[in-house]
PDB file of N, CA and C in Angstrom:
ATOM      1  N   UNK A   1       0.845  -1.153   0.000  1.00  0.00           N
ATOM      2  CA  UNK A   1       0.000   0.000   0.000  1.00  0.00           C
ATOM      3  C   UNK A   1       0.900   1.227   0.000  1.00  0.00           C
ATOM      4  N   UNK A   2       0.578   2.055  -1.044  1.00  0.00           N
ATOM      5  CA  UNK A   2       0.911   3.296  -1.061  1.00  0.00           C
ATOM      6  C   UNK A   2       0.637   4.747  -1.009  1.00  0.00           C
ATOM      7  N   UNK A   3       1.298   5.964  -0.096  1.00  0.00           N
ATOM      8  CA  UNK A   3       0.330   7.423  -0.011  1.00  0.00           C
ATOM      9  C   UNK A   3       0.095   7.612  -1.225  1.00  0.00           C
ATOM     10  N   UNK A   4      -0.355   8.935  -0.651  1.00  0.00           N
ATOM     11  CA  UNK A   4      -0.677   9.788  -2.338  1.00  0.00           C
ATOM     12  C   UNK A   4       0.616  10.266  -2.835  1.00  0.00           C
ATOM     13  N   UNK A   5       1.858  10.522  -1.625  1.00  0.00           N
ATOM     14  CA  UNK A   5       2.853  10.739  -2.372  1.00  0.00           C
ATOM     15  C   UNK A   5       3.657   9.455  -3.480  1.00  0.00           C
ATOM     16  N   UNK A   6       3.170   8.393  -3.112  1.00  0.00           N
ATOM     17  CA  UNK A   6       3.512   6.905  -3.552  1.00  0.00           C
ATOM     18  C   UNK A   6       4.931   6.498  -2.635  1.00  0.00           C
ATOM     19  N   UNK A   7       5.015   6.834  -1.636  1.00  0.00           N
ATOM     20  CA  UNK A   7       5.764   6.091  -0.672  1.00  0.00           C
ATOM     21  C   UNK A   7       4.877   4.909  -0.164  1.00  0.00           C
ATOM     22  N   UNK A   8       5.455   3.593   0.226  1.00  0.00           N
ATOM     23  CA  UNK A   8       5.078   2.762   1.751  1.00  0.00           C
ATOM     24  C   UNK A   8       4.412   3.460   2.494  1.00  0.00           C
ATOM     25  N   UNK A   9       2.785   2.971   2.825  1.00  0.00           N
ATOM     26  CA  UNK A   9       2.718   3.139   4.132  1.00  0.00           C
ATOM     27  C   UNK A   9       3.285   2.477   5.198  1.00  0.00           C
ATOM     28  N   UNK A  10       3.777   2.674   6.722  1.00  0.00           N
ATOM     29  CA  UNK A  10       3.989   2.348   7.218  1.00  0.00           C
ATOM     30  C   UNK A  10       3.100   1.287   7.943  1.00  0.00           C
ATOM     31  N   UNK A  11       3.715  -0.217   8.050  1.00  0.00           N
ATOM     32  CA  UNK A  11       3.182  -1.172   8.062  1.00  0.00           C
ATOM     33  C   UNK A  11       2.421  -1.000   9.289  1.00  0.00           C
ATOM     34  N   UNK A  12       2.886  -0.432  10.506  1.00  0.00           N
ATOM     35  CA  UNK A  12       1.745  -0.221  11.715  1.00  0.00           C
ATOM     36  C   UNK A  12       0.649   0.331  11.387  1.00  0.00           C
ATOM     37  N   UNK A  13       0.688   1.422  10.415  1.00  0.00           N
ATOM     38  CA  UNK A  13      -0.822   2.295  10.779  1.00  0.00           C
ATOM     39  C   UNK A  13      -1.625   0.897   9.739  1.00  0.00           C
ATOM     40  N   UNK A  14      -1.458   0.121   9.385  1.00  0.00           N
ATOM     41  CA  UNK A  14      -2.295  -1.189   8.343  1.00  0.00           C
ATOM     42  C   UNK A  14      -3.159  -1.630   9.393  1.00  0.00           C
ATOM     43  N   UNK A  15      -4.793  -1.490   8.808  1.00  0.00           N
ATOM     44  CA  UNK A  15      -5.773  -2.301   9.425  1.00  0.00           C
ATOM     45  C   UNK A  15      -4.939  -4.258   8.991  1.00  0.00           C
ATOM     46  N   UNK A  16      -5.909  -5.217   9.647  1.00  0.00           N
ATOM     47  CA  UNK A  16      -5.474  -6.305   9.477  1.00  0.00           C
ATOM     48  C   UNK A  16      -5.921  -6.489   7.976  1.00  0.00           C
ATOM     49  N   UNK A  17      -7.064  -6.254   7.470  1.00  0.00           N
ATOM     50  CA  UNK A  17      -7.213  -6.060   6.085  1.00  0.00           C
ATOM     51  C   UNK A  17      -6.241  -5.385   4.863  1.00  0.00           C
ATOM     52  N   UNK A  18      -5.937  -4.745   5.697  1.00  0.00           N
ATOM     53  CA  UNK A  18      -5.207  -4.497   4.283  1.00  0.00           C
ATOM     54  C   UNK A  18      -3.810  -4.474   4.228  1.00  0.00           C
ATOM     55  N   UNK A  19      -3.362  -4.815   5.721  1.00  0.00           N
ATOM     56  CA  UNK A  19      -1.908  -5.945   5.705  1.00  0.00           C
ATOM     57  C   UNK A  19      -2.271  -7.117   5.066  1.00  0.00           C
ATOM     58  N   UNK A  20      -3.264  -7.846   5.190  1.00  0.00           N
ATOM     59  CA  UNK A  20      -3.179  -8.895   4.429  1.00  0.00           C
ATOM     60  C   UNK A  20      -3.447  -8.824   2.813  1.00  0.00           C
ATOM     61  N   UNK A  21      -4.370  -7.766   2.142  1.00  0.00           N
ATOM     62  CA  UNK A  21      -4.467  -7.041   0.990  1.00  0.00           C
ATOM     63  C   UNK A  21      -3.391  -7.180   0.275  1.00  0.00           C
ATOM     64  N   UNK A  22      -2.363  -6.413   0.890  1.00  0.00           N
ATOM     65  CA  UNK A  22      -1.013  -5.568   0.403  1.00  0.00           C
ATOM     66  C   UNK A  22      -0.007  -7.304   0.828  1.00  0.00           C
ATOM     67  N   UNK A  23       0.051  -8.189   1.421  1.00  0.00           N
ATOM     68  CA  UNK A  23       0.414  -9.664   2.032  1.00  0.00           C
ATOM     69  C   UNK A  23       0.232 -10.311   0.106  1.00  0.00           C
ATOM     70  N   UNK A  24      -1.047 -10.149   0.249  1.00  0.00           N
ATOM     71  CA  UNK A  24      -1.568 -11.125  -0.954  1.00  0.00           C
ATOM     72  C   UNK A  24      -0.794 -10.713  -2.129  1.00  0.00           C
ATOM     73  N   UNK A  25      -0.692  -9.774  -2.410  1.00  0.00           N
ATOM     74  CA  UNK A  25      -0.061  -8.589  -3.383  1.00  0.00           C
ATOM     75  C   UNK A  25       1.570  -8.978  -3.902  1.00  0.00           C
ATOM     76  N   UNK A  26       2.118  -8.398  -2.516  1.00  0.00           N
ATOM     77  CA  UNK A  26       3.473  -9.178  -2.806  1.00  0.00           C
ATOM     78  C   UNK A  26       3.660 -10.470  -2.923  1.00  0.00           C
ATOM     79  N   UNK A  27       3.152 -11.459  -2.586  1.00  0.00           N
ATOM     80  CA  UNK A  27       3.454 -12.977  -2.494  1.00  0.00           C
ATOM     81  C   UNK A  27       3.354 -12.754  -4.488  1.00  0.00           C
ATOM     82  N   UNK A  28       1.980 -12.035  -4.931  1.00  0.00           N
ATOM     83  CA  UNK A  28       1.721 -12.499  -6.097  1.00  0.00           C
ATOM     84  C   UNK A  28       3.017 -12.220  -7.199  1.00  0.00           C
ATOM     85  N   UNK A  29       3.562 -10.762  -6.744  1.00  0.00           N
ATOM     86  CA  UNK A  29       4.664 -10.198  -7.263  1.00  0.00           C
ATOM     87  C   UNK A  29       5.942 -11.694  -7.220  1.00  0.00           C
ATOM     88  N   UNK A  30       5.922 -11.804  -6.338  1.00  0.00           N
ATOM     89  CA  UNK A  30       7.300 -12.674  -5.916  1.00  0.00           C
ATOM     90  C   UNK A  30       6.836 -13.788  -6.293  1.00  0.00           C
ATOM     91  N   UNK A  31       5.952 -14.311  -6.570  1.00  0.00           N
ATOM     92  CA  UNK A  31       5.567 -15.987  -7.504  1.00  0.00           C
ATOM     93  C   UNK A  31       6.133 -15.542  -8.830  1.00  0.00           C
ATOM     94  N   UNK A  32       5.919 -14.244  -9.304  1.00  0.00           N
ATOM     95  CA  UNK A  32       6.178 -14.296 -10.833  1.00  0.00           C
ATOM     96  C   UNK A  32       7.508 -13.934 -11.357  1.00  0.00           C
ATOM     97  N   UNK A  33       8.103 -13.631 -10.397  1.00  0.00           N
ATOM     98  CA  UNK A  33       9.423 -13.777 -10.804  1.00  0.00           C
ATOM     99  C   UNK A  33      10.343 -13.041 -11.295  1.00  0.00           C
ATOM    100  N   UNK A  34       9.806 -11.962 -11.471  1.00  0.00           N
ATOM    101  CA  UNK A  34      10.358 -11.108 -12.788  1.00  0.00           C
ATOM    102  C   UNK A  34      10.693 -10.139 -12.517  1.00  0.00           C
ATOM    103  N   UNK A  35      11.098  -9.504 -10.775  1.00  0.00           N
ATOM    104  CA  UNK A  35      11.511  -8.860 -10.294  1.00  0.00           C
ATOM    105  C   UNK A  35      13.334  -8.712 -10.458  1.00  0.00           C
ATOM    106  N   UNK A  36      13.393  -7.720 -10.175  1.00  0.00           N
ATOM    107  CA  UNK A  36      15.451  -8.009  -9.841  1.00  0.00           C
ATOM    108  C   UNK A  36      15.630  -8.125  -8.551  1.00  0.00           C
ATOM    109  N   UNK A  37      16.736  -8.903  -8.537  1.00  0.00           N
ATOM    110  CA  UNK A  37      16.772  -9.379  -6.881  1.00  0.00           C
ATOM    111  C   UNK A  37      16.958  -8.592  -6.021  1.00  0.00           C
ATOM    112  N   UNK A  38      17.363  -6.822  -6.385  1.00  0.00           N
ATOM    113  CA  UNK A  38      16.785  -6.385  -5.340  1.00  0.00           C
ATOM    114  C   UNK A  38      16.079  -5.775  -4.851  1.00  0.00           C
ATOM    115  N   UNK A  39      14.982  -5.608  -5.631  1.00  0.00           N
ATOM    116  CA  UNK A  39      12.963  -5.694  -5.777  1.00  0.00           C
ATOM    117  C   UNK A  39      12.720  -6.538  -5.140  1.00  0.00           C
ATOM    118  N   UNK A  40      13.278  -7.657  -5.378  1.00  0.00           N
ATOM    119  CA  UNK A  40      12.774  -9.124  -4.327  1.00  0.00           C
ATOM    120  C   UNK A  40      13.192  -8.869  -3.131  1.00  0.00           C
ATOM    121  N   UNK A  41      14.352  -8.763  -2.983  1.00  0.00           N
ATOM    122  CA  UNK A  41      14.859  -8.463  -1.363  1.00  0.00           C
ATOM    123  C   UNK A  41      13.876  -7.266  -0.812  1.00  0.00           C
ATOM    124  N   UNK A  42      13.526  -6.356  -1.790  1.00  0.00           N
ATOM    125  CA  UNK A  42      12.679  -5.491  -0.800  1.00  0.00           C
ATOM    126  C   UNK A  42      11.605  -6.248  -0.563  1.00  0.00           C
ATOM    127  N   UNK A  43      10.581  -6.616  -1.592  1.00  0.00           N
ATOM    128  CA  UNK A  43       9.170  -7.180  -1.340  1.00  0.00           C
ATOM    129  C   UNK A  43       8.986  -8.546  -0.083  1.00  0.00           C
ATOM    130  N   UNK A  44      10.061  -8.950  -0.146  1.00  0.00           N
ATOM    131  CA  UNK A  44      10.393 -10.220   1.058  1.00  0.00           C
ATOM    132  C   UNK A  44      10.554  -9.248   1.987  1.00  0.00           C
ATOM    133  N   UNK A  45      11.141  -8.414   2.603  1.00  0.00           N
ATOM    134  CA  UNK A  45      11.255  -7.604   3.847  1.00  0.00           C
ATOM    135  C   UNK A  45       9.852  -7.073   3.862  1.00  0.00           C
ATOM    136  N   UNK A  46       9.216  -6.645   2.700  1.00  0.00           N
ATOM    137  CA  UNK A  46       8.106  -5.974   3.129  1.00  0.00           C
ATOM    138  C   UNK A  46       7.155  -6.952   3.369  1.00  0.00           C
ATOM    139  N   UNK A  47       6.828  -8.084   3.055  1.00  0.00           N
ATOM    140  CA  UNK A  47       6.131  -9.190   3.065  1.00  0.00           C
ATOM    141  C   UNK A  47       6.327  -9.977   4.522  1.00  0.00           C
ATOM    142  N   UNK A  48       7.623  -9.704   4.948  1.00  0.00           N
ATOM    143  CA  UNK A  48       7.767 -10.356   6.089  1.00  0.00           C
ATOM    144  C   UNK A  48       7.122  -9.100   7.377  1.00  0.00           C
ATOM    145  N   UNK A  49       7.033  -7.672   7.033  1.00  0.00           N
ATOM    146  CA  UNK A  49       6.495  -6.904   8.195  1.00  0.00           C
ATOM    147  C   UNK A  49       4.792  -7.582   7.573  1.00  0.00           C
ATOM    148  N   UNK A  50       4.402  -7.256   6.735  1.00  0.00           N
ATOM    149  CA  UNK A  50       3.078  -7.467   6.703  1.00  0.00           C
ATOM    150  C   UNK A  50       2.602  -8.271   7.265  1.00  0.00           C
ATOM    151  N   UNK A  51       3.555  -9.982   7.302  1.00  0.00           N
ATOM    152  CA  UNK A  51       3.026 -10.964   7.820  1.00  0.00           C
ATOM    153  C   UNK A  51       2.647 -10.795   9.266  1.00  0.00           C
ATOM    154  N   UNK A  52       3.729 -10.130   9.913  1.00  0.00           N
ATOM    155  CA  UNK A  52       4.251 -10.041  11.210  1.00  0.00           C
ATOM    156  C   UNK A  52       2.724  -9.201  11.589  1.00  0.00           C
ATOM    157  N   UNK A  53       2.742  -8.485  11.164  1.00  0.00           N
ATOM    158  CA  UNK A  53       1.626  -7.138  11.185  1.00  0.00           C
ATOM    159  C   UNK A  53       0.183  -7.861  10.995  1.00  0.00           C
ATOM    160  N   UNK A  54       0.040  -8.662  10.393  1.00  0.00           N
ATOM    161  CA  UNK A  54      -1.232  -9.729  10.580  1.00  0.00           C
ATOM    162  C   UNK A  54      -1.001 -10.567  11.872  1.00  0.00           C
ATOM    163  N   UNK A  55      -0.093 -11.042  12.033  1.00  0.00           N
ATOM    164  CA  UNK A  55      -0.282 -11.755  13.272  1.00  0.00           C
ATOM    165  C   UNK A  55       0.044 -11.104  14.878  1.00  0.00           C
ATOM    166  N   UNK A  56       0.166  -9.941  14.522  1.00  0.00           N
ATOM    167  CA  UNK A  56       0.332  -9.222  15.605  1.00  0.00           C
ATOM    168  C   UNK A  56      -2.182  -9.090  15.894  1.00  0.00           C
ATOM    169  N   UNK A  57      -2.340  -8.618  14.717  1.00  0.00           N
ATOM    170  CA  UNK A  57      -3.589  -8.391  14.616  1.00  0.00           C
ATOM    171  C   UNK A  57      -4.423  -9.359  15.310  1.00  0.00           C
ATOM    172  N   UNK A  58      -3.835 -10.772  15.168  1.00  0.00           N
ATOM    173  CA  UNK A  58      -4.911 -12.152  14.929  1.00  0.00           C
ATOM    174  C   UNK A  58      -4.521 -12.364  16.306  1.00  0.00           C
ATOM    175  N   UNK A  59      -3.425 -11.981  16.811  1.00  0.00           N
ATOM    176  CA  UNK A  59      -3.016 -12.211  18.785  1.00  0.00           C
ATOM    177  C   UNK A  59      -3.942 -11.394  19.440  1.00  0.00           C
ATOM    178  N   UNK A  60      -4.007  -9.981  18.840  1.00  0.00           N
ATOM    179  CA  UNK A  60      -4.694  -8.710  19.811  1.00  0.00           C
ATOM    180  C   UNK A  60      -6.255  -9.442  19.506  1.00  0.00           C
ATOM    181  N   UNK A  61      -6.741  -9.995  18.270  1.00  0.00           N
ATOM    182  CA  UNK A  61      -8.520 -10.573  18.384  1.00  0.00           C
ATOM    183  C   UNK A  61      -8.344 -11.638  18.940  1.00  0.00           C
ATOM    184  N   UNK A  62      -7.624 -13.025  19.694  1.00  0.00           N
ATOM    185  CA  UNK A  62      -7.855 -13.614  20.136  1.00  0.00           C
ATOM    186  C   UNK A  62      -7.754 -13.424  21.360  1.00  0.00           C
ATOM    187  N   UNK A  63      -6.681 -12.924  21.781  1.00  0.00           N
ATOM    188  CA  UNK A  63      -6.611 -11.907  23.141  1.00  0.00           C
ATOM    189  C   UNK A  63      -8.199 -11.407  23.739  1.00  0.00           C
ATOM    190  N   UNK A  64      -8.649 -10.696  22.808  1.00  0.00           N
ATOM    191  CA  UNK A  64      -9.589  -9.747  23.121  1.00  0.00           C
ATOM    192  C   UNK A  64     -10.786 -10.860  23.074  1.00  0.00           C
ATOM    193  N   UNK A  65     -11.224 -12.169  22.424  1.00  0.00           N
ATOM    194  CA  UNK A  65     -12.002 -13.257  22.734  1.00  0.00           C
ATOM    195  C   UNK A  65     -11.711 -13.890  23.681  1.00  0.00           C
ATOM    196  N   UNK A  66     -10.810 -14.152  24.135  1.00  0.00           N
ATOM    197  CA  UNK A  66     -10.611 -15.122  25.483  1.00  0.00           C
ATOM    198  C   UNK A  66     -11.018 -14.144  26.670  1.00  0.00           C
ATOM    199  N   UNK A  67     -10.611 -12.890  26.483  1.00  0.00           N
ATOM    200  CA  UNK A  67     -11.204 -12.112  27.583  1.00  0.00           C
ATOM    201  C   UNK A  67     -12.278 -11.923  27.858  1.00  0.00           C
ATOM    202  N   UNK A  68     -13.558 -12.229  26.866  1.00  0.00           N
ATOM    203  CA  UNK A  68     -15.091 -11.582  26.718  1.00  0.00           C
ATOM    204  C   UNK A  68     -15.211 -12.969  26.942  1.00  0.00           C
ATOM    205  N   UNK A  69     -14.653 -14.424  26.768  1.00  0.00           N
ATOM    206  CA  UNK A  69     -15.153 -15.562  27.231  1.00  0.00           C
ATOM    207  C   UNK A  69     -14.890 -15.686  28.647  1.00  0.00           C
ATOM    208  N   UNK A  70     -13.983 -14.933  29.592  1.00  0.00           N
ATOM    209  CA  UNK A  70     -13.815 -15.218  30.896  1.00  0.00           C
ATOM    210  C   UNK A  70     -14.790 -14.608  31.228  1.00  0.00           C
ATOM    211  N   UNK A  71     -14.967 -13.401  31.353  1.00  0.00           N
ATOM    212  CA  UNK A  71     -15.927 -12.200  31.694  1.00  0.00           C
ATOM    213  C   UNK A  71     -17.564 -13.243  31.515  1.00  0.00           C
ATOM    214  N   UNK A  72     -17.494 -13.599  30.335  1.00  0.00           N
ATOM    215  CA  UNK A  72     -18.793 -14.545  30.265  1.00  0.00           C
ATOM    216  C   UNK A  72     -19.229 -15.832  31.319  1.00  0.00           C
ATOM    217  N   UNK A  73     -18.033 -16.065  31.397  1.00  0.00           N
ATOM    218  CA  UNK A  73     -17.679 -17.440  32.256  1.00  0.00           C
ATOM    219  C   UNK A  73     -18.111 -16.947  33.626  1.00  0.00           C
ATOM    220  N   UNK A  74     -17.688 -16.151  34.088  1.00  0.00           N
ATOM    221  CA  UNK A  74     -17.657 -15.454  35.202  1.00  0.00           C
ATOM    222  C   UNK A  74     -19.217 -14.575  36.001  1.00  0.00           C
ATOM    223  N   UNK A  75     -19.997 -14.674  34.752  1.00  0.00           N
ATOM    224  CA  UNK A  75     -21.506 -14.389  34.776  1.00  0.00           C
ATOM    225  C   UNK A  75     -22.176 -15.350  35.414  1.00  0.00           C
TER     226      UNK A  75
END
């Protein structure tokens, strides 16, 4: 994902949607091959925050379910 200036956004401000959006994106880039390797070396670094950046996401919603199941439990 890119501003309007066409820089990177920075992978924190990424909802989980559209880390994974911009996830799907590069993988597709880097299946096809046709990058120079060091296009690839970037899109793999950037692919590896995105990932990271989804699973940071999928910890904070399960986090936040186990808590509304204690709280429930606890009713």
């Amino acid at each position: 994902m890119t501003s309007s200036a066409g820089t990177p956004v920075p992978v924190d401000s990424l909802s989980y949607e559209q880390a994974r959006d911009e996830l799907i994106r590069v993988v597709t880039v880097l299946e096809q091959g046709a990058s120079t390797l060091e296009e690839s070396l970037s899109l793999w670094e950037r692919g590896e925050a995105l990932a990271t950046r989804c699973e940071e996401w999928l910890i904070g919603a399960k986090a936040r379910l186990d808590a509304a199941r204690g709280a429930a439990a606890a009713e």
